[in-house]
PDB file of N, CA and C in Angstrom:
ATOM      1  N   UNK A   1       6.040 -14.992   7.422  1.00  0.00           N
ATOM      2  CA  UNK A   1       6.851 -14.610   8.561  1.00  0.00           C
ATOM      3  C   UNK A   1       6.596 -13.136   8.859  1.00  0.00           C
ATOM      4  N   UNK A   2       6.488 -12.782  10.218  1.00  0.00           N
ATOM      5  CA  UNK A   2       6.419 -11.180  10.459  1.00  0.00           C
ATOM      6  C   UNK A   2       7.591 -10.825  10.654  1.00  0.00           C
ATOM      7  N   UNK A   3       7.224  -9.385  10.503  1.00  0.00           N
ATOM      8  CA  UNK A   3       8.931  -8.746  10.761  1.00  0.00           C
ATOM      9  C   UNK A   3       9.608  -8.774  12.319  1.00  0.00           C
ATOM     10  N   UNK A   4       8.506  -9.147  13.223  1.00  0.00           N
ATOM     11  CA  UNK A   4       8.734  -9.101  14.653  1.00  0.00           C
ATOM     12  C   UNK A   4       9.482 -10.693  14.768  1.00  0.00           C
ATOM     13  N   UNK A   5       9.134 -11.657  14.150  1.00  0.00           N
ATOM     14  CA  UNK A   5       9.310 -12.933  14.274  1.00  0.00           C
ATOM     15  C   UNK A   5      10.941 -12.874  13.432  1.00  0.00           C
ATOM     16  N   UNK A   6      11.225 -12.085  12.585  1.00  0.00           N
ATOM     17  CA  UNK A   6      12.400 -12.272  11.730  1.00  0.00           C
ATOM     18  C   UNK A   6      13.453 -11.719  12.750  1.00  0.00           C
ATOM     19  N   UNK A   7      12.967 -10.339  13.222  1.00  0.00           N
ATOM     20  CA  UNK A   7      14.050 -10.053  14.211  1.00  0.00           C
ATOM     21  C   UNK A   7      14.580 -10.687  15.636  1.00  0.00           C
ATOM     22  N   UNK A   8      13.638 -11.859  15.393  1.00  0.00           N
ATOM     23  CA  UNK A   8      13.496 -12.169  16.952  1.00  0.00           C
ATOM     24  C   UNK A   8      14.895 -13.476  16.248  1.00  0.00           C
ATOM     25  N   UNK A   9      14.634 -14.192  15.553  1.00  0.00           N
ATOM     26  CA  UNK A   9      15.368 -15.298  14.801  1.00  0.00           C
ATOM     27  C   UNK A   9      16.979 -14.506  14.739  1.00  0.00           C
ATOM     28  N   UNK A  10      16.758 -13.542  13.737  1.00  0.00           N
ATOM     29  CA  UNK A  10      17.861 -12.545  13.080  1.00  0.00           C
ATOM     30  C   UNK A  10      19.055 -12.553  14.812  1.00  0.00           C
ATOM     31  N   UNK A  11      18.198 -11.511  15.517  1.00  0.00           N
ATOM     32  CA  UNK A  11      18.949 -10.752  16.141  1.00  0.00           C
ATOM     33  C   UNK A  11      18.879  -9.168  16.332  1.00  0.00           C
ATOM     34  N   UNK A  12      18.720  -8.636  17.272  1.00  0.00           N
ATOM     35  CA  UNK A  12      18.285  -7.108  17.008  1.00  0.00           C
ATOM     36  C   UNK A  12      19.479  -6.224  16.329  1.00  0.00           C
ATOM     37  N   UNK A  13      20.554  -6.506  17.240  1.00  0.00           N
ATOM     38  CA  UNK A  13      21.978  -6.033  16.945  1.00  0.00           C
ATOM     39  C   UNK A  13      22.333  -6.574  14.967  1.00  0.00           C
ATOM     40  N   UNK A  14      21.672  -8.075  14.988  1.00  0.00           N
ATOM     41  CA  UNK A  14      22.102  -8.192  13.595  1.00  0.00           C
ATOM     42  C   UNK A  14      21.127  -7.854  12.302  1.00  0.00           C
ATOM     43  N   UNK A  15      19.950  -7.566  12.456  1.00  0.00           N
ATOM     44  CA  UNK A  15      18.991  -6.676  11.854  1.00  0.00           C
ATOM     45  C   UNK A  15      19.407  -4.761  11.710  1.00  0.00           C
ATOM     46  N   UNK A  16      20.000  -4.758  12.956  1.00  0.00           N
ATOM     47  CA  UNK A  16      20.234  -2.888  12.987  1.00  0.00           C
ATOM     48  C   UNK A  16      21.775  -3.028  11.974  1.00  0.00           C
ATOM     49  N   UNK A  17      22.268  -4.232  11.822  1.00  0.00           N
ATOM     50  CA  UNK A  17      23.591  -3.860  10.943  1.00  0.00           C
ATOM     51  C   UNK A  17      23.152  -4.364   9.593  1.00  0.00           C
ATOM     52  N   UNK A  18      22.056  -5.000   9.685  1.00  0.00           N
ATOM     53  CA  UNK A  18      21.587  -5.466   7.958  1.00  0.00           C
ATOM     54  C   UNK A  18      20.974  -4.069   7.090  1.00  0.00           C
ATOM     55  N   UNK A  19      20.323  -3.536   7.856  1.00  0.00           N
ATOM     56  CA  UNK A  19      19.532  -2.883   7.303  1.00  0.00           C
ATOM     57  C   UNK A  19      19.814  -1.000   7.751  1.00  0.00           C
ATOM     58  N   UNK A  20      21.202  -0.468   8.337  1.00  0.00           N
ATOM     59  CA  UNK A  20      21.803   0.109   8.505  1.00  0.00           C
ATOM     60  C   UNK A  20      21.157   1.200   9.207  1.00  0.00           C
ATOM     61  N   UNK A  21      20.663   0.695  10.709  1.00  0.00           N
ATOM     62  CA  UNK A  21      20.043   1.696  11.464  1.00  0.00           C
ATOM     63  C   UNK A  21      20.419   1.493  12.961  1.00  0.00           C
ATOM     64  N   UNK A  22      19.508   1.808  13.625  1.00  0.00           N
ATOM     65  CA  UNK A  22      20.293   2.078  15.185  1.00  0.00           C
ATOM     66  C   UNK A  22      19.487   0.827  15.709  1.00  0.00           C
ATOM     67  N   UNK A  23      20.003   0.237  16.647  1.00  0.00           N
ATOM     68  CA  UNK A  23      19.445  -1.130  17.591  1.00  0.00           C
ATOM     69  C   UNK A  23      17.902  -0.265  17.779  1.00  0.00           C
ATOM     70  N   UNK A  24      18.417   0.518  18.383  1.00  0.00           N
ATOM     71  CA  UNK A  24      17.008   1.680  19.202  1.00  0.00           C
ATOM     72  C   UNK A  24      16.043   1.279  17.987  1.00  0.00           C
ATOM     73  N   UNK A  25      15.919   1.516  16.982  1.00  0.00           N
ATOM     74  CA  UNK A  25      15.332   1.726  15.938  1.00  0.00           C
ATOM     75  C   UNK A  25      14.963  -0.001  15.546  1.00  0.00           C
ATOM     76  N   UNK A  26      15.189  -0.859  15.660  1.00  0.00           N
ATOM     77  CA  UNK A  26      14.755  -2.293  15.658  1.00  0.00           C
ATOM     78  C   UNK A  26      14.045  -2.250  16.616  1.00  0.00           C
ATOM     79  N   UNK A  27      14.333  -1.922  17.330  1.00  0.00           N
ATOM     80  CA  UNK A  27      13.365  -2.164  18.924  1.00  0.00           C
ATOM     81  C   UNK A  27      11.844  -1.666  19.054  1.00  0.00           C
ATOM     82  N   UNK A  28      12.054  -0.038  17.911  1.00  0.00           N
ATOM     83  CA  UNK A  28      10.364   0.110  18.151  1.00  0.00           C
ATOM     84  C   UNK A  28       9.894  -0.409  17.434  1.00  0.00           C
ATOM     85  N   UNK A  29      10.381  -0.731  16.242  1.00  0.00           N
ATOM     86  CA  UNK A  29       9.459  -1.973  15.225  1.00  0.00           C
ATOM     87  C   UNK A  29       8.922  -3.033  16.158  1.00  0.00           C
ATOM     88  N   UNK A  30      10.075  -3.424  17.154  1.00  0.00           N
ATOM     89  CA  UNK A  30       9.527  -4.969  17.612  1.00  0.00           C
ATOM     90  C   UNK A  30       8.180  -4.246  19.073  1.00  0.00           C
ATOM     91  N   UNK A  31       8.053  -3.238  19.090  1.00  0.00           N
ATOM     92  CA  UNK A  31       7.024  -2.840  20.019  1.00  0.00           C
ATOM     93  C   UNK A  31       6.322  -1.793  18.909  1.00  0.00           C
ATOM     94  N   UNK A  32       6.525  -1.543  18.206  1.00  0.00           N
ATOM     95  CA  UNK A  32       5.472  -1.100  17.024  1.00  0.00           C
ATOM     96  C   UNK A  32       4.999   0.655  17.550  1.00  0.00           C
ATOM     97  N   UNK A  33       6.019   0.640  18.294  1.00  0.00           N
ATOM     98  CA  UNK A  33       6.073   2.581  17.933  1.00  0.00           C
ATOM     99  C   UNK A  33       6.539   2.787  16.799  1.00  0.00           C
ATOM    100  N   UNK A  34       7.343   2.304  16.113  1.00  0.00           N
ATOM    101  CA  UNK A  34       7.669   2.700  14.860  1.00  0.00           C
ATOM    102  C   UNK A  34       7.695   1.426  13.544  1.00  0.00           C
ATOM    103  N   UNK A  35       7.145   1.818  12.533  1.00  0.00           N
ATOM    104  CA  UNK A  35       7.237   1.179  11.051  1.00  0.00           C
ATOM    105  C   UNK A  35       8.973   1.662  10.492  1.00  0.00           C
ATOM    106  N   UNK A  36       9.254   0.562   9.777  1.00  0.00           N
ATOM    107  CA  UNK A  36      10.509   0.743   9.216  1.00  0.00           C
ATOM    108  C   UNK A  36       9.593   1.630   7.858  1.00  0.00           C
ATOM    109  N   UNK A  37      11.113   2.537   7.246  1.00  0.00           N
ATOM    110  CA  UNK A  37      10.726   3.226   6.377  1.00  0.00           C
ATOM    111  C   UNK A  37      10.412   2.559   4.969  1.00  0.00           C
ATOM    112  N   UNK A  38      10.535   3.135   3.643  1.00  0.00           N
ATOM    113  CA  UNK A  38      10.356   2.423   2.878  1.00  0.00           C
ATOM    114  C   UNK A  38      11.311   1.904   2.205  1.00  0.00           C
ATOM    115  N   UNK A  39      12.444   2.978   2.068  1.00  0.00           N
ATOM    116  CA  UNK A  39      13.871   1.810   1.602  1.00  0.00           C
ATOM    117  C   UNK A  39      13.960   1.075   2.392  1.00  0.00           C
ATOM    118  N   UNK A  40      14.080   1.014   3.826  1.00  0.00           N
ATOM    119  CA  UNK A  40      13.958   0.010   4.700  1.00  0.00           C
ATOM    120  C   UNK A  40      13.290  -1.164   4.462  1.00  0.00           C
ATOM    121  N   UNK A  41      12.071  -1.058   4.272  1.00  0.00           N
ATOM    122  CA  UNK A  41      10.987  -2.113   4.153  1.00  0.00           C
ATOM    123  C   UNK A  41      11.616  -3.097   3.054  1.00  0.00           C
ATOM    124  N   UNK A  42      12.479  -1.869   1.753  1.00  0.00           N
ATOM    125  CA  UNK A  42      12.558  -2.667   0.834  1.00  0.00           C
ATOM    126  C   UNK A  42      13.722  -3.513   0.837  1.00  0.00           C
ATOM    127  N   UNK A  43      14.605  -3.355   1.569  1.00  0.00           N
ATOM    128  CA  UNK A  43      15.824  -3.887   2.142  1.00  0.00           C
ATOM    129  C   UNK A  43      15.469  -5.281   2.824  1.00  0.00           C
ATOM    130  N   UNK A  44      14.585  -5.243   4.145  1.00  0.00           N
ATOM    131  CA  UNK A  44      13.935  -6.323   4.468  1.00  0.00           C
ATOM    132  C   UNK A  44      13.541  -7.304   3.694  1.00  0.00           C
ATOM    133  N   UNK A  45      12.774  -6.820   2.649  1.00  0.00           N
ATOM    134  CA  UNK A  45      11.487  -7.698   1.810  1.00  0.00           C
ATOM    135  C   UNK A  45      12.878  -8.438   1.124  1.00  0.00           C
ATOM    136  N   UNK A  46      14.294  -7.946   0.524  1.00  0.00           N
ATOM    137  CA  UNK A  46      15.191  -8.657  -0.245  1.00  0.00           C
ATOM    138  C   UNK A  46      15.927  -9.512   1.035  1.00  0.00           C
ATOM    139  N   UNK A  47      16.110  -9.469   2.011  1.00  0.00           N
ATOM    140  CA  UNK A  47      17.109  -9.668   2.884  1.00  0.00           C
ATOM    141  C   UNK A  47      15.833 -10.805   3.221  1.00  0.00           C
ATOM    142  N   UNK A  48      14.799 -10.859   3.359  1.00  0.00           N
ATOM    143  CA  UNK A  48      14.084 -12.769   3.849  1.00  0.00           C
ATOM    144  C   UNK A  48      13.469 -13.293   2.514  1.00  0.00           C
ATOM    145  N   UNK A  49      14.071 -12.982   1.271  1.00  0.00           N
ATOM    146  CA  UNK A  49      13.395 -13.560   0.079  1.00  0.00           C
ATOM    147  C   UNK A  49      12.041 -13.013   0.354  1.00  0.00           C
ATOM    148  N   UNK A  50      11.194 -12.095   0.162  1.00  0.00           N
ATOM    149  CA  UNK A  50       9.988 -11.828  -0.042  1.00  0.00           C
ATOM    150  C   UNK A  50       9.229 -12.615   1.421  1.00  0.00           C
ATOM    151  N   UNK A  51       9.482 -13.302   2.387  1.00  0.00           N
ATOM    152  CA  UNK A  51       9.327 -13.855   3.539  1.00  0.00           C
ATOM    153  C   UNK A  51       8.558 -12.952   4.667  1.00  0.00           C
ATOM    154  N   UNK A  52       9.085 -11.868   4.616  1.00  0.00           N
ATOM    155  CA  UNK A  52       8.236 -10.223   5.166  1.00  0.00           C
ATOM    156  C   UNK A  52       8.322  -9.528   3.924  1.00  0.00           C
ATOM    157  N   UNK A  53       6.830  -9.203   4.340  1.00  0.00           N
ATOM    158  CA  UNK A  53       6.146  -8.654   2.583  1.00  0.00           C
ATOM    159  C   UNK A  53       6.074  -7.317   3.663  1.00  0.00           C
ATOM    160  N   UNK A  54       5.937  -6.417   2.525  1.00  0.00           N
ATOM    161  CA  UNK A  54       5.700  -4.771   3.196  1.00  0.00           C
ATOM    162  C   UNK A  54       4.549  -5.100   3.583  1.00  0.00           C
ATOM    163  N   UNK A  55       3.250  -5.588   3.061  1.00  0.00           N
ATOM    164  CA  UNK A  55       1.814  -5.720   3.655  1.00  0.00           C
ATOM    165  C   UNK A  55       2.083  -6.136   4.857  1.00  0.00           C
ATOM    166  N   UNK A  56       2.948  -7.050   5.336  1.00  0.00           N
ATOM    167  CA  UNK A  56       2.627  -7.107   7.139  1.00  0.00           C
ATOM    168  C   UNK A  56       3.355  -6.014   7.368  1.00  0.00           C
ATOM    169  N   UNK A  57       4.248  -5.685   7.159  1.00  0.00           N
ATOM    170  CA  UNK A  57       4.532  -4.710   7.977  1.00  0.00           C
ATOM    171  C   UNK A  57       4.104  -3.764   8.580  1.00  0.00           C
ATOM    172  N   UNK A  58       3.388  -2.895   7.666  1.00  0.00           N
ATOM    173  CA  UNK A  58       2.599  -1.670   7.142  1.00  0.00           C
ATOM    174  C   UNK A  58       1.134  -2.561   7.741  1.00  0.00           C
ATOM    175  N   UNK A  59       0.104  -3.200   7.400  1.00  0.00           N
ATOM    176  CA  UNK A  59      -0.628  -3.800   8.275  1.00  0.00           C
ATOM    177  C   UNK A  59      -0.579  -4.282  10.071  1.00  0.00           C
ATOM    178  N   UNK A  60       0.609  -4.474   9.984  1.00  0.00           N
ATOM    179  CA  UNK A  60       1.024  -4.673  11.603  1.00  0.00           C
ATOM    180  C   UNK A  60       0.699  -3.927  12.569  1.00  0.00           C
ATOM    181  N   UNK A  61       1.622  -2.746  11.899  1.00  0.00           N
ATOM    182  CA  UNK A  61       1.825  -1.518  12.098  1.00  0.00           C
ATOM    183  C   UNK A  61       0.625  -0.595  12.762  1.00  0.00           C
ATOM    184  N   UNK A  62       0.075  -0.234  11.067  1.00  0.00           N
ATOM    185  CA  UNK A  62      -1.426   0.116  11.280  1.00  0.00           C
ATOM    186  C   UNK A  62      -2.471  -0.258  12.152  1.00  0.00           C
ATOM    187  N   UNK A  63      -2.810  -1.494  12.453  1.00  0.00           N
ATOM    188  CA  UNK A  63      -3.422  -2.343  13.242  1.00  0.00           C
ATOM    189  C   UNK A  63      -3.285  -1.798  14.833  1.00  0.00           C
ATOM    190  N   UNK A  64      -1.798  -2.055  14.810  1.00  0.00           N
ATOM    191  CA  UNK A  64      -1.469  -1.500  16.405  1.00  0.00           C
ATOM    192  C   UNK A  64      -1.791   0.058  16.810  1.00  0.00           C
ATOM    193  N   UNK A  65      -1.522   0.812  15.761  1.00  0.00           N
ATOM    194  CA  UNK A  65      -1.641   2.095  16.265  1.00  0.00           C
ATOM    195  C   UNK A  65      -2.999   2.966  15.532  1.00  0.00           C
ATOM    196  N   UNK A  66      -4.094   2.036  15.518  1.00  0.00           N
ATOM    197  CA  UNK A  66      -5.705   3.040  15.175  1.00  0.00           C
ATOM    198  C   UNK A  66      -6.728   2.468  16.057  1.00  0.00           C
TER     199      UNK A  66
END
């Protein structure tokens, strides 16, 4: 599962209260101006059972912006 696909399921509003950040801040993940950080990431990776691995993320990520 990607992290774009989890938030889309989740909810943006209910991702920005899982993982204790601003909607704004879900939003550039899901347009990939921004990577979640790394406590973040690691919050995610527990919150879908290992389902979004940091490698997509961080691969996603990367991908989009080189």
């Amino acid at each position: 599962m990607t992290l774009n696909n989890w938030i889309k399921t989740t909810g943006h509003k209910k991702v920005a209260q899982l993982v204790n950040v601003e909607p704004s801040t879900v939003s550039a993940w899901c347009t990939l101006r921004a990577c979640p950080r790394p406590h973040v990431m690691q919050k995610i990776n527990k919150l879908t059972k290992n389902k979004v691995s940091y490698k997509d993320m961080i691969e996603t990520y990367t991908k989009a912006n080189n």
